[in-house]
N, C-alpha and C. Protein backbone atom coordinates (compact mmCIF):
# COMPACT_ATOMS: atom_id res chain seq x y z
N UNK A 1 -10.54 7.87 -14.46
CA UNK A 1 -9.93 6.56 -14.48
C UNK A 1 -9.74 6.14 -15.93
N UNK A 2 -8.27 5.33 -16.30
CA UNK A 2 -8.19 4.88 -17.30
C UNK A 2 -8.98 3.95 -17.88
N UNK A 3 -9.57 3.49 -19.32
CA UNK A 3 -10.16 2.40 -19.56
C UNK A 3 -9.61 1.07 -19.28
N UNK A 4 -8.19 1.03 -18.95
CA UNK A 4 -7.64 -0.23 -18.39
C UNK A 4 -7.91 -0.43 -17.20
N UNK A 5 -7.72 0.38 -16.73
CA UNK A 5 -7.67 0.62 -14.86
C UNK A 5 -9.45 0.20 -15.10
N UNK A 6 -10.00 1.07 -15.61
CA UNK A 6 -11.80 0.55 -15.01
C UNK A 6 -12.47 -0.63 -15.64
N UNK A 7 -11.80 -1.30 -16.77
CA UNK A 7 -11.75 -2.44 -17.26
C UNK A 7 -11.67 -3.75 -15.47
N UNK A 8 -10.41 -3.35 -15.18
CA UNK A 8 -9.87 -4.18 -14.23
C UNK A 8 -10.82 -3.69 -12.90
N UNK A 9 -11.17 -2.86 -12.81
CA UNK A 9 -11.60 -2.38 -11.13
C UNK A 9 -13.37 -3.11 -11.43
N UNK A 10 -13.73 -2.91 -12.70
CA UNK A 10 -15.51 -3.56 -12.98
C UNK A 10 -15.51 -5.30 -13.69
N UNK A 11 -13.96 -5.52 -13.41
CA UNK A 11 -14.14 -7.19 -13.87
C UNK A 11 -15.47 -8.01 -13.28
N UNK A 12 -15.31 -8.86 -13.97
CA UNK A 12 -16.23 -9.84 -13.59
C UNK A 12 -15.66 -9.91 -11.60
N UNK A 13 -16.51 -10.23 -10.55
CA UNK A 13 -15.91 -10.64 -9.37
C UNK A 13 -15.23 -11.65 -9.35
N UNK A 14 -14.95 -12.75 -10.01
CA UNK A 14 -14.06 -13.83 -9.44
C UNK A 14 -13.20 -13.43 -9.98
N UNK A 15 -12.46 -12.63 -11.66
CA UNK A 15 -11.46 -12.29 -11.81
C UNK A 15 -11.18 -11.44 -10.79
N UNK A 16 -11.84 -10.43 -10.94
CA UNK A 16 -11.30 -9.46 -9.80
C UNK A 16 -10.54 -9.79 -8.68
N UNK A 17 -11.30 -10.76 -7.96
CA UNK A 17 -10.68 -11.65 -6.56
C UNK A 17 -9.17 -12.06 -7.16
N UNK A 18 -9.19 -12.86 -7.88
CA UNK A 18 -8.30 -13.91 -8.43
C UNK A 18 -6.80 -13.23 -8.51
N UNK A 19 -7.13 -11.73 -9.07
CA UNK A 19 -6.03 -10.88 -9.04
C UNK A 19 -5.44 -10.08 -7.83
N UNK A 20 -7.07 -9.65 -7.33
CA UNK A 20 -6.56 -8.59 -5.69
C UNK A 20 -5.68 -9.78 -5.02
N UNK A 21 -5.70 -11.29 -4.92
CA UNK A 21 -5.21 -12.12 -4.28
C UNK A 21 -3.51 -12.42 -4.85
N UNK A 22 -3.69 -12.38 -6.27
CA UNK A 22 -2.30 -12.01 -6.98
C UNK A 22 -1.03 -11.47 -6.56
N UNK A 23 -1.84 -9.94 -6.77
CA UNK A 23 -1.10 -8.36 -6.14
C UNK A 23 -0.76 -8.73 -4.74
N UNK A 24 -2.16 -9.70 -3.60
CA UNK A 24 -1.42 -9.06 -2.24
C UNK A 24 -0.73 -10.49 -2.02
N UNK A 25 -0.42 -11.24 -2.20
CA UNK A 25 0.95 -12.16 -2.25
C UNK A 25 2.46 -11.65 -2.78
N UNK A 26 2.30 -11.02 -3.73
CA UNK A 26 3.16 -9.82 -3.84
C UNK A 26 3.45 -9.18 -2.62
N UNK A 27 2.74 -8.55 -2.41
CA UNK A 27 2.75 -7.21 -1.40
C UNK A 27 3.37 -8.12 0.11
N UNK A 28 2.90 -9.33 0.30
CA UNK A 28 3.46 -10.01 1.46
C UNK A 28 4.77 -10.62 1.48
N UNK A 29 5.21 -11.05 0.22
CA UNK A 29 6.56 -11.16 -0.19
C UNK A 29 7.34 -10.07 0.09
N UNK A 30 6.88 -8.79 -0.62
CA UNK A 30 7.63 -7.50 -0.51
C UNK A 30 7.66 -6.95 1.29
N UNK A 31 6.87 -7.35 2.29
CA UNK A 31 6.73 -7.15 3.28
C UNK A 31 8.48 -8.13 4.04
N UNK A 32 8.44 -9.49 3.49
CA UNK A 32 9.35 -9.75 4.26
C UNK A 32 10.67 -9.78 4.24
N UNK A 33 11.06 -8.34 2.83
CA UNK A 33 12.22 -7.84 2.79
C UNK A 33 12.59 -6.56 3.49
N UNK A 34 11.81 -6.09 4.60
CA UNK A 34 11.51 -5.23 5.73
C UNK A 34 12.80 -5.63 6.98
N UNK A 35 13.21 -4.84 7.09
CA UNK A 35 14.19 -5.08 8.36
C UNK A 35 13.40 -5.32 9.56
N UNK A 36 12.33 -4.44 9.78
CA UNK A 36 11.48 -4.07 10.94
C UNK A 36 11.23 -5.35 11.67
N UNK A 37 11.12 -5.45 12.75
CA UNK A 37 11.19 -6.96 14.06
C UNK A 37 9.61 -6.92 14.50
N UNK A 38 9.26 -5.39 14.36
CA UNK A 38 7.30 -5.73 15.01
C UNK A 38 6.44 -5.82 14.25
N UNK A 39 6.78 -5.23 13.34
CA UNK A 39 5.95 -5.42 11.66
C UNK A 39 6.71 -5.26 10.47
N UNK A 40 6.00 -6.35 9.35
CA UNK A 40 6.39 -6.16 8.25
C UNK A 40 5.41 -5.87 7.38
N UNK A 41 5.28 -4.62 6.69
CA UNK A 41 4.40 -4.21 5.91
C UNK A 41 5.22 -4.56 4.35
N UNK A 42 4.52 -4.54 3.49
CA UNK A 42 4.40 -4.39 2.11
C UNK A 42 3.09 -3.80 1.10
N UNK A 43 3.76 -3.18 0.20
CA UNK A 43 2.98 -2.55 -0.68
C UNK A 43 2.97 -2.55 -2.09
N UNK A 44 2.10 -2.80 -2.60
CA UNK A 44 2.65 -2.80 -4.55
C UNK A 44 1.11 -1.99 -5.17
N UNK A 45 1.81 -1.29 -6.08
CA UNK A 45 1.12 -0.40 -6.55
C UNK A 45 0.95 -1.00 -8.11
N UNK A 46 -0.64 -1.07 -8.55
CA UNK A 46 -0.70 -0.83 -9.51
C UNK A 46 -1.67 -0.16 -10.65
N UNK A 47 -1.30 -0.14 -11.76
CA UNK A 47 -1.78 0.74 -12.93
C UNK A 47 -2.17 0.58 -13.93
N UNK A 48 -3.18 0.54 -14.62
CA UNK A 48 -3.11 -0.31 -16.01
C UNK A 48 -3.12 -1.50 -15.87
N UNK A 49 -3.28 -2.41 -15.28
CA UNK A 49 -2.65 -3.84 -15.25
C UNK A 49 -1.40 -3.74 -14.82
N UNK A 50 -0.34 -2.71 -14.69
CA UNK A 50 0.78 -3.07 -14.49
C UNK A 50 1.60 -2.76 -12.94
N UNK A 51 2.42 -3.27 -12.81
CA UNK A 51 2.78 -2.86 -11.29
C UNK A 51 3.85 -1.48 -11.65
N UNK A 52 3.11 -0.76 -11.10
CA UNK A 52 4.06 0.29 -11.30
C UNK A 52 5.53 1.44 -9.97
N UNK A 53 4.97 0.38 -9.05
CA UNK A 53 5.64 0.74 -8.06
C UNK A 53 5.41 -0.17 -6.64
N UNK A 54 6.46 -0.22 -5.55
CA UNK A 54 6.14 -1.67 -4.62
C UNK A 54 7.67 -0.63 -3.46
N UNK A 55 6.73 -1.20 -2.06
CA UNK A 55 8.12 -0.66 -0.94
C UNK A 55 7.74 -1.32 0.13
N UNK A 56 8.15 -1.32 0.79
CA UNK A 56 8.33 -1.73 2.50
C UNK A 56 8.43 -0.95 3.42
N UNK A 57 8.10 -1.29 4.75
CA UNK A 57 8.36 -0.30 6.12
C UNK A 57 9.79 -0.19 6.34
N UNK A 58 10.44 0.92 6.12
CA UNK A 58 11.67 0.62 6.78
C UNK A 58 12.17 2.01 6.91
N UNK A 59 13.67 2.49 7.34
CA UNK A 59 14.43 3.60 7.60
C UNK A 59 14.72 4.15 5.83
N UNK A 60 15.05 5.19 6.26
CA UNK A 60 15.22 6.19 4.85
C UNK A 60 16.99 5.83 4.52
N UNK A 61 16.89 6.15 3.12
CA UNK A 61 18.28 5.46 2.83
C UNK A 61 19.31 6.31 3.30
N UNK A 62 20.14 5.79 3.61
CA UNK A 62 21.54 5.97 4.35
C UNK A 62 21.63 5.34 5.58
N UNK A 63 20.50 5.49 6.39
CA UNK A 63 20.25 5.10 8.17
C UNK A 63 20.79 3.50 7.71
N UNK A 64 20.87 3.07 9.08
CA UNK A 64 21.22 1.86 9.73
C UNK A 64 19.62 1.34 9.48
N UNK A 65 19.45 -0.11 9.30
CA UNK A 65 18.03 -0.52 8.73
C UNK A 65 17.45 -1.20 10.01
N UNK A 66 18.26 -0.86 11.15
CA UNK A 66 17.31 -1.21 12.68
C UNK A 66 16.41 0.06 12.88
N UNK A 67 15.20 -0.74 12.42
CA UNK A 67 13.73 0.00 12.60
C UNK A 67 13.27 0.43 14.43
N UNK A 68 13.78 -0.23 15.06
CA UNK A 68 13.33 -0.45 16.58
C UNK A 68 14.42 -0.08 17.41
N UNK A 69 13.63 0.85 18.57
CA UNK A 69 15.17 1.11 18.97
C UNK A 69 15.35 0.31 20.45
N UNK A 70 16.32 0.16 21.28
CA UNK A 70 16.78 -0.94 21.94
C UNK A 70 15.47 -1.56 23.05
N UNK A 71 14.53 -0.97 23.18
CA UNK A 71 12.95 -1.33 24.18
C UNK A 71 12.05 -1.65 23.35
N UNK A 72 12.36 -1.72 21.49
CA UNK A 72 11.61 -2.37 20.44
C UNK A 72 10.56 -1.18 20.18
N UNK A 73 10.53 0.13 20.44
CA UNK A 73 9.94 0.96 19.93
C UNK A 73 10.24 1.50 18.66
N UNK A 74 9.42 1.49 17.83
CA UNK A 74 9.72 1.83 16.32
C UNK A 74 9.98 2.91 16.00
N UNK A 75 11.25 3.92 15.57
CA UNK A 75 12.01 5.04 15.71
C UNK A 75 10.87 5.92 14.71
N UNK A 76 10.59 7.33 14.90
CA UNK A 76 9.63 8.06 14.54
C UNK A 76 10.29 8.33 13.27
N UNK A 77 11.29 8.35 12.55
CA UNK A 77 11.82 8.25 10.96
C UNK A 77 11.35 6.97 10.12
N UNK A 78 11.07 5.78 10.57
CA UNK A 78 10.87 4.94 10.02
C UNK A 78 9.60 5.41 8.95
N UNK A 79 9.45 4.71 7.36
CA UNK A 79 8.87 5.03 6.67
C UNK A 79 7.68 4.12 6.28
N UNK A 80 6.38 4.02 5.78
CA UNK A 80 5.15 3.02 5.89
C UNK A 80 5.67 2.59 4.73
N UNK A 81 5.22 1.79 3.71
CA UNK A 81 5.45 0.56 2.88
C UNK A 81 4.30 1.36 1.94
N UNK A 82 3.88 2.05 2.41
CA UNK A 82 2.87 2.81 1.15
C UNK A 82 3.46 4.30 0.80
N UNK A 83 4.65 4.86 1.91
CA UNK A 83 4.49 6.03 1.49
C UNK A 83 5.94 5.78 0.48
N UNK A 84 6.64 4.38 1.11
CA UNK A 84 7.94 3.99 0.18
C UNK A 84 7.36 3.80 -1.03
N UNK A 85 6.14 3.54 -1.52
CA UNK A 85 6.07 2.87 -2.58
C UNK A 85 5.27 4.27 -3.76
N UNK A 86 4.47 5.71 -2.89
CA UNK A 86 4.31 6.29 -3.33
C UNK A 86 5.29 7.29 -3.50
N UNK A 87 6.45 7.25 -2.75
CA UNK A 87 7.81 8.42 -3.39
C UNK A 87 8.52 7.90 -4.60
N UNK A 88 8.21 6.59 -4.38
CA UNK A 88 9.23 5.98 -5.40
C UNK A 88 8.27 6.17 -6.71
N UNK A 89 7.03 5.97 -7.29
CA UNK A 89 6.33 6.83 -7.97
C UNK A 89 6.94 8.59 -8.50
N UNK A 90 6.61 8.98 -7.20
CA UNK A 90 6.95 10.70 -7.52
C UNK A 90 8.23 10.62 -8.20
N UNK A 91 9.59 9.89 -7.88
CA UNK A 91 10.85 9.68 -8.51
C UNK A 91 10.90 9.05 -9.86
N UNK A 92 10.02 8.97 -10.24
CA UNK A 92 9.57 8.31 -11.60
C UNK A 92 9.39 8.89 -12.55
N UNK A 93 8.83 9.12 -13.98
CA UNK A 93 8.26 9.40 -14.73
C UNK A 93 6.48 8.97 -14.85
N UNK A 94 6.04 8.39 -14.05
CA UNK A 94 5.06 7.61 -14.04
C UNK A 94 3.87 8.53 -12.81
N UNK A 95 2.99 7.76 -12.26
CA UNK A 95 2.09 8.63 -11.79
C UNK A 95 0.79 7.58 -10.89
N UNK A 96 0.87 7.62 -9.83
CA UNK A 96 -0.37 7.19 -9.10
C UNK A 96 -2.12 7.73 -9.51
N UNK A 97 -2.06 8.42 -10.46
CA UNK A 97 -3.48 8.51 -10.90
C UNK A 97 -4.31 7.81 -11.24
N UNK A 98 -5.20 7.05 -10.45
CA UNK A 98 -6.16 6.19 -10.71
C UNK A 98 -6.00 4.61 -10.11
N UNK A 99 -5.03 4.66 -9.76
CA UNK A 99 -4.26 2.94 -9.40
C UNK A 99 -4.65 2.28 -8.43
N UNK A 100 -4.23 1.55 -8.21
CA UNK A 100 -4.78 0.44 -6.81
C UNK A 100 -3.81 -0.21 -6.22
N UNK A 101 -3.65 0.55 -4.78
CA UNK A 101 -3.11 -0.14 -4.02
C UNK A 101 -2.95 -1.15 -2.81
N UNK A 102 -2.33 -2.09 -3.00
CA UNK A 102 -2.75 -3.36 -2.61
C UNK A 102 -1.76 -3.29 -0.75
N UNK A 103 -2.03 -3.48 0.02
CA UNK A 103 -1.34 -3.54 0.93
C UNK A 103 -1.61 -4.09 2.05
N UNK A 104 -0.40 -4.26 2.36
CA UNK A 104 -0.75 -5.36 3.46
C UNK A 104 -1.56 -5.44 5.00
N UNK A 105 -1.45 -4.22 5.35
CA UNK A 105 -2.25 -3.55 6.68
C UNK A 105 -2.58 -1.98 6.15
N UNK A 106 -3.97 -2.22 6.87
CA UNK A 106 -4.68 -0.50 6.31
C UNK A 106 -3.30 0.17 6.77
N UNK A 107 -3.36 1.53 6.14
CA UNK A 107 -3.06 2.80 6.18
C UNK A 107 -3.31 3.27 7.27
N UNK A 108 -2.14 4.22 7.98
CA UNK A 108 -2.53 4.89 8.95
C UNK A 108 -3.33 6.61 8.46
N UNK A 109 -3.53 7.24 9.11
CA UNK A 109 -3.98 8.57 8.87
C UNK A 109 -3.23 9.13 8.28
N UNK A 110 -1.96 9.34 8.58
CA UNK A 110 -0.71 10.56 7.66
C UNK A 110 -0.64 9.44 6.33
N UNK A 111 -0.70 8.17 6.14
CA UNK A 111 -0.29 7.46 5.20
C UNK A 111 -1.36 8.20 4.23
N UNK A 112 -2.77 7.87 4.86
CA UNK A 112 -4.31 7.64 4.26
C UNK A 112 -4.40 9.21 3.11
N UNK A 113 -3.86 10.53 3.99
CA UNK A 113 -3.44 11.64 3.20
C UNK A 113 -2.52 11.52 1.74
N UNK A 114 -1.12 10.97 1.95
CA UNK A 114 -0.52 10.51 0.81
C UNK A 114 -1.35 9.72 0.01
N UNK A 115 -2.05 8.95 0.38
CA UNK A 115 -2.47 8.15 -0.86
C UNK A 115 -3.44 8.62 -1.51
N UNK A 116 -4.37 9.86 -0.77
CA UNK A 116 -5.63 10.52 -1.53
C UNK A 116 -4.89 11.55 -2.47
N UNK A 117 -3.57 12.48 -1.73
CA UNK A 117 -3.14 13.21 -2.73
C UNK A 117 -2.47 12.45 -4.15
N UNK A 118 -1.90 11.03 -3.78
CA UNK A 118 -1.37 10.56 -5.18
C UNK A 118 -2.64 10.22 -6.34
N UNK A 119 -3.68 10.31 -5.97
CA UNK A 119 -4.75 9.98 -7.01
C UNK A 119 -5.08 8.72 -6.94
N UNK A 120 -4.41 7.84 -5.73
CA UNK A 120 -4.82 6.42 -6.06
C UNK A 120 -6.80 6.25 -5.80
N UNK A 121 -7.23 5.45 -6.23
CA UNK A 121 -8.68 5.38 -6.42
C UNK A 121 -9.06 4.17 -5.46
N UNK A 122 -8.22 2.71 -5.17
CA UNK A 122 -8.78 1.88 -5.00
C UNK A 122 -7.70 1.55 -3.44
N UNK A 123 -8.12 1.21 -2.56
CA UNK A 123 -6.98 0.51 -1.70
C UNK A 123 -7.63 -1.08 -1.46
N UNK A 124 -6.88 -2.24 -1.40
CA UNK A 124 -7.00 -3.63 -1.28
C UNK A 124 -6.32 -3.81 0.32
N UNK A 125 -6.34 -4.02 1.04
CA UNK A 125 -5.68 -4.09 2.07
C UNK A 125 -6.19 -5.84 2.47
N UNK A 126 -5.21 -6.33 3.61
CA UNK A 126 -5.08 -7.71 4.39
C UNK A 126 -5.57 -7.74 6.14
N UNK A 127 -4.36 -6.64 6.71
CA UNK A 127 -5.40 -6.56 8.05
C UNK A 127 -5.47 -5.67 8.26
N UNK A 128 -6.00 -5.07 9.40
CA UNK A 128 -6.26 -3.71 9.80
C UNK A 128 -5.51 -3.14 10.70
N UNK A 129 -4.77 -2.17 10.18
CA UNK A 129 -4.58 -1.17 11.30
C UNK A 129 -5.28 -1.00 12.74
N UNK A 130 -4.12 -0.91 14.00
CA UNK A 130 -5.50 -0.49 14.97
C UNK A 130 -6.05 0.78 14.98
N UNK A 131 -5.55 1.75 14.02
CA UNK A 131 -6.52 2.51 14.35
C UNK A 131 -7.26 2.92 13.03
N UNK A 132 -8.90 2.96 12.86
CA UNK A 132 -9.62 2.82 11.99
C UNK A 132 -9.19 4.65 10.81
N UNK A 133 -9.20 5.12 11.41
CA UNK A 133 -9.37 7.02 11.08
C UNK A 133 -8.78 6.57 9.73
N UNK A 134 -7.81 6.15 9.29
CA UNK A 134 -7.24 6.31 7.70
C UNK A 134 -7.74 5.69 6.74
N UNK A 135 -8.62 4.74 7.06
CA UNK A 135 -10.20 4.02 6.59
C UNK A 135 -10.90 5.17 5.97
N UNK A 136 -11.23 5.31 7.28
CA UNK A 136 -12.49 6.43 7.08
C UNK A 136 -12.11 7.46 6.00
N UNK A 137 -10.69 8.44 6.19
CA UNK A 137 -10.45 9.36 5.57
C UNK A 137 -10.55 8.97 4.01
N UNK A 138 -9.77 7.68 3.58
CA UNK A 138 -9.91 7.17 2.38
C UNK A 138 -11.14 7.11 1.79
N UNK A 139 -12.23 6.55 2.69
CA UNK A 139 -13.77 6.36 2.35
C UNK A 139 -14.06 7.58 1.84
N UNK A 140 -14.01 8.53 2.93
CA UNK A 140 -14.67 10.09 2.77
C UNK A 140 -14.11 10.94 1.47
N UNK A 141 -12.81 10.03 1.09
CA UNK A 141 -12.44 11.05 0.12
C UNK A 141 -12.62 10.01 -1.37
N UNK A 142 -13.51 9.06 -1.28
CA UNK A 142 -13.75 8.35 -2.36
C UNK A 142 -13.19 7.17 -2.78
N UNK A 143 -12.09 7.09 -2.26
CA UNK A 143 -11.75 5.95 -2.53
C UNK A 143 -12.12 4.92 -2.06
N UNK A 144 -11.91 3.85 -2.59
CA UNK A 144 -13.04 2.33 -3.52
C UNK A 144 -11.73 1.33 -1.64
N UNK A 145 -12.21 0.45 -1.26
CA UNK A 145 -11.39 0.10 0.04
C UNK A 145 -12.53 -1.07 0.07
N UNK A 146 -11.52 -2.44 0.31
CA UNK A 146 -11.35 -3.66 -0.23
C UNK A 146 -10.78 -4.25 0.92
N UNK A 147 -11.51 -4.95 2.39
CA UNK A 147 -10.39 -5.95 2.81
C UNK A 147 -10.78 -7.09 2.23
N UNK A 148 -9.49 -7.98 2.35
CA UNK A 148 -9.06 -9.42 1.35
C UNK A 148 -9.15 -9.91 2.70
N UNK A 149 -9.95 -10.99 2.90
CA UNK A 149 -9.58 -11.98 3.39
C UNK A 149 -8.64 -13.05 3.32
N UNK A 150 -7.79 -13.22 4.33
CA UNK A 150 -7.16 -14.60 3.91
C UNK A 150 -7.50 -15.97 3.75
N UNK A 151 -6.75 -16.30 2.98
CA UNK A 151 -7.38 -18.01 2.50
C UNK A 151 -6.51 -18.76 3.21
C-alpha cells in the first residue's frame, strides 16, 4: 500500500468516516445515472486521495440501455457498477493497486473475484447484497470491508 493510500485507510476514525461518507454520496449519485428500473448501483474508485475511476450497472456500449427485459428480469449481459468502474481502470494508464472501493451494494461473487484480482485492498459498501459469498471471498482474500451506515 501506498503511503497516501495508508495515510488515508489509518486516519484518525472520524476523518475516516467523514470521507467513506464523501466517496459513497458520490457513488449514489453515480448510481442514479443507471438506466436499470430494479436497481441502481454505483461505484467510485479511489487512490491516493484521488478518484480514479467511477461506473454504474448497466448494458455494454453499443446495446440499447434497457437493462430488464419485458417480465423486468435483468438481461444476463448487463454489467455491475464495480466491474464498469474496474475496466474502465484497465483502459487507463492508471491501476487499482491498493485503492478503495466505495459502493453502493456489496459485490456479488463474480464481481468479489474482479476486485481481488484488481489489487483493490479496501471495499466501503451501503447495503448488502442478498447473497453474502462475495463478502466472504473479499474477507478471505484480505481485503479491509466496511458497511456505512446510513445517516
Amino acid at each position: 500500500m501506498s503511503t497516501a493510500q495508508d495515510a488515508i485507510v489509518h486516519a484518525e476514525p472520524a476523518k475516516q468516516d467523514r470521507y467513506d461518507r464523501a466517496y459513497m454520496r458520490m457513488a449514489l449519485e453515480w448510481a442514479k445515472l443507471s438506466h436499470c428500473t430494479r436497481k441502481k448501483v454505483g461505484a467510485i474508485i479511489v487512490k491516493d486521495g484521488m478518484i480514479i475511476s467511477d461506473g454504474y450497472n448497466g448494458t455494454p456500449t453499443g446495446f440499447p440501455n434497457d437493462c430488464e427485459d419485458p417480465a423486468g428480469l435483468t438481461h444476463w449481459y448487463v454489467l455491475h457498477a464495480e466491474a464498469n468502474a474496474i475496466l474502465k481502470v484497465a483502459k487507463s494508464t492508471n491501476n487499482a493497486r491498493g485503492a478503495t472501493l466505495y459502493l453502493t451494494h456489496s459485490p456479488c461473487k463474480e464481481c468479489s473475484k474482479l476486485v481481488l484480482q484488481a489489487g483493490i485492498k479496501r471495499l466501503v459498501f451501503q447495503e448488502a447484497y442478498k447473497d453474502p459469498a462475495g463478502l466472504d471471498l473479499l474477507t478471505a482474500g484480505g481485503v479491509m470491508v466496511t458497511k456505512l451506515e446510513a445517516q
